[in-house]
N, C-alpha and C. Protein backbone atom coordinates (compact mmCIF):
# COMPACT_ATOMS: atom_id res chain seq x y z
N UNK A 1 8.02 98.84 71.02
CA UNK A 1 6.99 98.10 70.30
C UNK A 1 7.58 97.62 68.97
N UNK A 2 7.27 96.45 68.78
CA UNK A 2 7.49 96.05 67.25
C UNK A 2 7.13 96.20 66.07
N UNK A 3 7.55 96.51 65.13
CA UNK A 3 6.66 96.59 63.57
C UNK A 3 5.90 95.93 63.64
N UNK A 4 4.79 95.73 62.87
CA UNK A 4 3.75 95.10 62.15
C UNK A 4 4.69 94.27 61.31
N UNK A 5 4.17 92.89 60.45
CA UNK A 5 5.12 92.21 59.39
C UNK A 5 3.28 92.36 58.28
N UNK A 6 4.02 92.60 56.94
CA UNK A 6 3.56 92.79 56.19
C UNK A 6 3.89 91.56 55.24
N UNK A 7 3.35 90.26 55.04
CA UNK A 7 3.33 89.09 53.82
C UNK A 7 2.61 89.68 52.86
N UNK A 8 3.86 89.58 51.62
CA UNK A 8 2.84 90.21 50.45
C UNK A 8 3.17 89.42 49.24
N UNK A 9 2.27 88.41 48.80
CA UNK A 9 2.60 87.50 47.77
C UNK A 9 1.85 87.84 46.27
N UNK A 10 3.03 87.52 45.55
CA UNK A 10 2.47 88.68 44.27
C UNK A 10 3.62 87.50 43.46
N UNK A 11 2.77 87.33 42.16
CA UNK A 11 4.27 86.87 41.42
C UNK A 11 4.68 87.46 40.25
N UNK A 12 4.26 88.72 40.23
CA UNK A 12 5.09 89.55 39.34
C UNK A 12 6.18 90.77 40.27
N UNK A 13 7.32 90.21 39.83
CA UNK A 13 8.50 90.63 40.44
C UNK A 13 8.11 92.45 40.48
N UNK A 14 8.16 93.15 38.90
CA UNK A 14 7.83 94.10 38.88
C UNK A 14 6.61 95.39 40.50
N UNK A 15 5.89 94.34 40.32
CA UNK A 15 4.85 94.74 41.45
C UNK A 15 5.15 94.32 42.89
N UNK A 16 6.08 93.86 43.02
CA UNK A 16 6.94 92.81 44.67
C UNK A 16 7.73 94.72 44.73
N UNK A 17 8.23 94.68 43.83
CA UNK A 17 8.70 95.67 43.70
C UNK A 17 8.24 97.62 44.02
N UNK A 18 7.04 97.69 43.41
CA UNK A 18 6.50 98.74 44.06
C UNK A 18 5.97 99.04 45.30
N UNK A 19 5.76 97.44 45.89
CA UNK A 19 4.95 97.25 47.19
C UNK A 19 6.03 97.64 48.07
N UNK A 20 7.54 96.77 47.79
CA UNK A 20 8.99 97.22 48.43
C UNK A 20 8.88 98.32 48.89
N UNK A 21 8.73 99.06 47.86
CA UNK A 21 9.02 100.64 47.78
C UNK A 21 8.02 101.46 48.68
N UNK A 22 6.75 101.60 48.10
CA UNK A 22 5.79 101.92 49.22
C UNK A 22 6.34 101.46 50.75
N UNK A 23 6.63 100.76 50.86
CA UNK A 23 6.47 100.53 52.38
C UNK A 23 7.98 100.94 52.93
N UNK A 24 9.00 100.88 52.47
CA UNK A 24 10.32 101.60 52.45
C UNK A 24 10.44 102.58 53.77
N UNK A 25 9.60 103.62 53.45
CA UNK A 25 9.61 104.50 54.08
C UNK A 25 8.34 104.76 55.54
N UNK A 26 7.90 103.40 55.74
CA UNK A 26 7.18 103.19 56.52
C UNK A 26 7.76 102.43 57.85
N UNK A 27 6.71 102.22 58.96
CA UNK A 27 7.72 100.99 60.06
C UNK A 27 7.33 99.61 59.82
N UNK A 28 6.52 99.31 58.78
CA UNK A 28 6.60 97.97 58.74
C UNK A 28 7.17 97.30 58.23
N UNK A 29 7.64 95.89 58.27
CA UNK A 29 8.19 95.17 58.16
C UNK A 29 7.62 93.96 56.87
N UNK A 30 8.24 93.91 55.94
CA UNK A 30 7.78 93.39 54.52
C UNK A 30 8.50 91.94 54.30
N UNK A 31 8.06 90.73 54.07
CA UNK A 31 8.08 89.79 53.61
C UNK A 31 7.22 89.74 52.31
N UNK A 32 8.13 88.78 51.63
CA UNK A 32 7.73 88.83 50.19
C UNK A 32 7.77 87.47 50.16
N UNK A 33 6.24 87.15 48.79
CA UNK A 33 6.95 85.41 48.24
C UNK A 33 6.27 85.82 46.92
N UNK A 34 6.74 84.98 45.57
CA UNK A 34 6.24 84.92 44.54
C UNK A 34 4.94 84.26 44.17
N UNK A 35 4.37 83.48 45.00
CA UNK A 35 3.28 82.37 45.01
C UNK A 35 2.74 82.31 46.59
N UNK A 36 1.68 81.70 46.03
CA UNK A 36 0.81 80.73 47.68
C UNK A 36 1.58 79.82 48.30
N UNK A 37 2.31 79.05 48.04
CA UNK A 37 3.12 77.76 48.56
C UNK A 37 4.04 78.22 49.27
N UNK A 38 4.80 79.49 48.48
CA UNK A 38 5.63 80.09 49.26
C UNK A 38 5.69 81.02 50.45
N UNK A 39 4.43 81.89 50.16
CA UNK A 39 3.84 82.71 51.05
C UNK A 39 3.13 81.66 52.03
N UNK A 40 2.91 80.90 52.01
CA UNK A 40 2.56 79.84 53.39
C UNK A 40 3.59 79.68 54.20
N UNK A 41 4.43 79.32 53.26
CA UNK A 41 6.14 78.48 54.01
C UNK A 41 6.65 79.83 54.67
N UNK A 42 6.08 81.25 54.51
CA UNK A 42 7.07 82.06 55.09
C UNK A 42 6.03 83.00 56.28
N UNK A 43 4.78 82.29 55.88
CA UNK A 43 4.06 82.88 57.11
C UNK A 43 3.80 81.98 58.29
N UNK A 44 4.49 80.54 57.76
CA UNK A 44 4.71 79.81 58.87
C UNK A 44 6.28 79.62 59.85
N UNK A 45 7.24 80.66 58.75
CA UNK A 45 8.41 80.71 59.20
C UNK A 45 8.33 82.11 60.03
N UNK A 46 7.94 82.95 59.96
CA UNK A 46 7.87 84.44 60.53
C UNK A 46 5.92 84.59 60.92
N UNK A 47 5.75 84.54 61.84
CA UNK A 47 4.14 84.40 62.15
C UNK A 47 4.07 85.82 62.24
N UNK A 48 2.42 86.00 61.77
CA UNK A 48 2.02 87.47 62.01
C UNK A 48 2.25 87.84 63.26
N UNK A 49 2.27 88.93 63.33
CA UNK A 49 1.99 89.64 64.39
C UNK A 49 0.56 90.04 65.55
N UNK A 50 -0.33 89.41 64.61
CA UNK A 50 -1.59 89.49 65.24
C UNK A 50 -1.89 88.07 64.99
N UNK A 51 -2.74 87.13 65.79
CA UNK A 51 -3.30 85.87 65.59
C UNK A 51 -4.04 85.68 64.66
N UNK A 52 -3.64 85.01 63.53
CA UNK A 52 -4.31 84.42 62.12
C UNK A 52 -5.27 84.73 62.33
N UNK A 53 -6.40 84.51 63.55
CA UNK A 53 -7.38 85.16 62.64
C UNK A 53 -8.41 86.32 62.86
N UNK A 54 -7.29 87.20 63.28
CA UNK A 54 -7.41 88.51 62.87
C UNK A 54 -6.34 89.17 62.22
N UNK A 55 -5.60 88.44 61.36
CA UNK A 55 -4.98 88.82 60.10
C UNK A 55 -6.05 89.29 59.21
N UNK A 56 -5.69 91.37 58.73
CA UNK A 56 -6.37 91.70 57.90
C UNK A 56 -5.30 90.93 56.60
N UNK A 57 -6.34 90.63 55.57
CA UNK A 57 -5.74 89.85 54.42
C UNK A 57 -6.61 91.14 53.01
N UNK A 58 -5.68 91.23 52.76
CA UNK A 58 -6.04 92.45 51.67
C UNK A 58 -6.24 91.64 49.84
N UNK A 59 -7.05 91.57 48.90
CA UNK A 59 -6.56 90.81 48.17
C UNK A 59 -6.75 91.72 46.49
N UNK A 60 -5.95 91.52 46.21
CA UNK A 60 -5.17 92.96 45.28
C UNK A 60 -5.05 91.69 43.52
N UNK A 61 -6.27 92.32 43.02
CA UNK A 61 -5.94 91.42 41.31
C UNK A 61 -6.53 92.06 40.75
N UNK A 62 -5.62 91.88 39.31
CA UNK A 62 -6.33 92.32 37.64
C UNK A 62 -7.10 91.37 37.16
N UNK A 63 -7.74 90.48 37.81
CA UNK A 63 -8.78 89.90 37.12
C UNK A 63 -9.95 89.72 37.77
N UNK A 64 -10.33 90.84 37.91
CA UNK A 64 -11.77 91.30 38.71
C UNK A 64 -12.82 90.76 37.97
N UNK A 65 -13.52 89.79 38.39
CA UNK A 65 -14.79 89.80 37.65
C UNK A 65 -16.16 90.18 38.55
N UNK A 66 -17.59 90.46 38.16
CA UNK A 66 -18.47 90.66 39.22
C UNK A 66 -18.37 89.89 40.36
N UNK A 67 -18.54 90.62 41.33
CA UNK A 67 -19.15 89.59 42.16
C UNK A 67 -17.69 88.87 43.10
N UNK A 68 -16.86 89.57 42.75
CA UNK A 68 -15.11 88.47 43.03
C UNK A 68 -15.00 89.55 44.60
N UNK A 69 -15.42 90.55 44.28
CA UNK A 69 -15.01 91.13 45.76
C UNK A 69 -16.07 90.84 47.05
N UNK A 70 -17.18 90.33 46.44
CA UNK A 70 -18.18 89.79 47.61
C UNK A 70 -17.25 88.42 48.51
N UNK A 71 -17.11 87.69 47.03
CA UNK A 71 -16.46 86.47 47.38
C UNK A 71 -15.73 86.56 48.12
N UNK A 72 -14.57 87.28 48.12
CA UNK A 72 -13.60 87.05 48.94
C UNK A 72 -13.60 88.27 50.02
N UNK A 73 -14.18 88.54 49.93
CA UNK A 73 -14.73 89.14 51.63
C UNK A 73 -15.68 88.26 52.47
N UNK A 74 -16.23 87.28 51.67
CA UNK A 74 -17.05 86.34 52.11
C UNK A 74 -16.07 85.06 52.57
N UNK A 75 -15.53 84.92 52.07
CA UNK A 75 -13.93 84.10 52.04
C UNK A 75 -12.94 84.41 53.07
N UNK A 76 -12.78 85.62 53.31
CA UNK A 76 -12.27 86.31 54.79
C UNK A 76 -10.82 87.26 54.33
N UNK A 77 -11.43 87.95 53.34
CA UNK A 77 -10.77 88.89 52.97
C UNK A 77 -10.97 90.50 53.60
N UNK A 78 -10.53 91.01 54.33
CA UNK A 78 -10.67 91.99 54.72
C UNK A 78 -10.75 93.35 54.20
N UNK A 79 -10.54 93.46 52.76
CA UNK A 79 -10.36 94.31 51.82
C UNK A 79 -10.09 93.98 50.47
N UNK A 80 -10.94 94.86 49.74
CA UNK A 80 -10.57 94.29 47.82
C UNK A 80 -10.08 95.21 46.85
N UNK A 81 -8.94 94.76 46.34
CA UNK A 81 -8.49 96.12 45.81
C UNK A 81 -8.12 95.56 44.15
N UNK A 82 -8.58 96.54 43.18
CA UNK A 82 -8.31 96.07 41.72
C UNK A 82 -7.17 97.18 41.49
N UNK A 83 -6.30 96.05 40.52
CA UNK A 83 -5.08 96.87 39.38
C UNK A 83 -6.14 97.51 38.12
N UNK A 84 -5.21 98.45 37.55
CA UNK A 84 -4.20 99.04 38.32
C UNK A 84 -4.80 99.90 39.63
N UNK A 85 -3.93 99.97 40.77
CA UNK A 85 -4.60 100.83 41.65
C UNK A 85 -3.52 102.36 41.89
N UNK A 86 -3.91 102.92 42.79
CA UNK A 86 -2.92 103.66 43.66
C UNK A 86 -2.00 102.95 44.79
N UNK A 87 -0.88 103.29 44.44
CA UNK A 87 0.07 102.82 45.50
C UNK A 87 -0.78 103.43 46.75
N UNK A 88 -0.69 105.11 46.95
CA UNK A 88 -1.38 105.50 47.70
C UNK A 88 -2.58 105.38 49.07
N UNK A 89 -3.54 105.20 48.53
CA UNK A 89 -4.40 104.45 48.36
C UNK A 89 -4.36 102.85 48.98
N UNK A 90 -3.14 101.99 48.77
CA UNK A 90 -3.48 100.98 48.71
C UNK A 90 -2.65 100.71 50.57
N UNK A 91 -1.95 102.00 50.44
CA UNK A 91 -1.06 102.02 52.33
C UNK A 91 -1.73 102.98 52.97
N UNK A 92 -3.19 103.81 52.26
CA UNK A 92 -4.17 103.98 53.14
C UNK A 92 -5.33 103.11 53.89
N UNK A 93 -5.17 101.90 53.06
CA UNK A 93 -6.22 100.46 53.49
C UNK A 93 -5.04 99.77 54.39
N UNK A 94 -4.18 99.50 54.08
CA UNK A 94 -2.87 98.80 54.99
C UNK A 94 -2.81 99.50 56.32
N UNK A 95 -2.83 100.81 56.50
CA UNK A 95 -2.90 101.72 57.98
C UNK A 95 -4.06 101.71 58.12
N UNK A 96 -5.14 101.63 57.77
CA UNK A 96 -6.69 101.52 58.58
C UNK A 96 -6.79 100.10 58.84
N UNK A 97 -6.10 98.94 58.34
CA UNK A 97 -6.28 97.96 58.94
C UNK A 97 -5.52 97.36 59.69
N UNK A 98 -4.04 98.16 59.56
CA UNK A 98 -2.60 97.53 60.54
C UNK A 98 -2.21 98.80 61.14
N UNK A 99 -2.25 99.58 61.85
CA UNK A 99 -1.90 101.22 61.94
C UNK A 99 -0.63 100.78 62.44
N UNK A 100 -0.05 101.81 61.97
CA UNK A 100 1.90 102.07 62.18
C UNK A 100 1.89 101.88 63.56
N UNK A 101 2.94 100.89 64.29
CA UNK A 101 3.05 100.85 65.36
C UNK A 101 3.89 102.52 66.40
């Protein structure tokens, strides 16, 4: 069976970085982009593993305002997660929604 691929677009290098790490020691498989434009171009170069659209899409920001996690679960976000968070935590929502192959 194959890994899972994990697209994780973030454009602070620092945090590309912890996500690296977390998943390191896991079986999935991590693609990275710094932006949206890029993270398109590389989820159209390496396709999920599950059909777009049942891609869980997790969406992970420090600028939470009310009401932002309705939105984008309404939007087709599968999960909402605010900084700072738990690394922890954040590859316990990643395995309830992608479980380790």
């Amino acid at each position: 069976m194959t890994s899972k691929r994990i697209l994780h677009i973030e454009d602070n290098s620092l945090n590309r970085k912890i996500i690296r790490d977390l998943l390191a020691r896991t079986s999935y498989e991590l693609a990275e982009a710094s932006h949206g434009v890029q993270g398109l171009d590389a989820a159209r170069a390496v396709p999920p593993t599950w059909r777009t659209a049942r891609v869980p899409i997790i969406v992970i920001t420090s600028f939470a305002l009310s009401g932002d996690d309705q939105r984008a679960k309404d939007a087709g976000a599968s999960d909402y997660v605010t900084k700072p968070h738990s690394p922890r935590e954040l590859l316990a929502i990643i395995r309830r929604l992608a479980p380790e192959a």
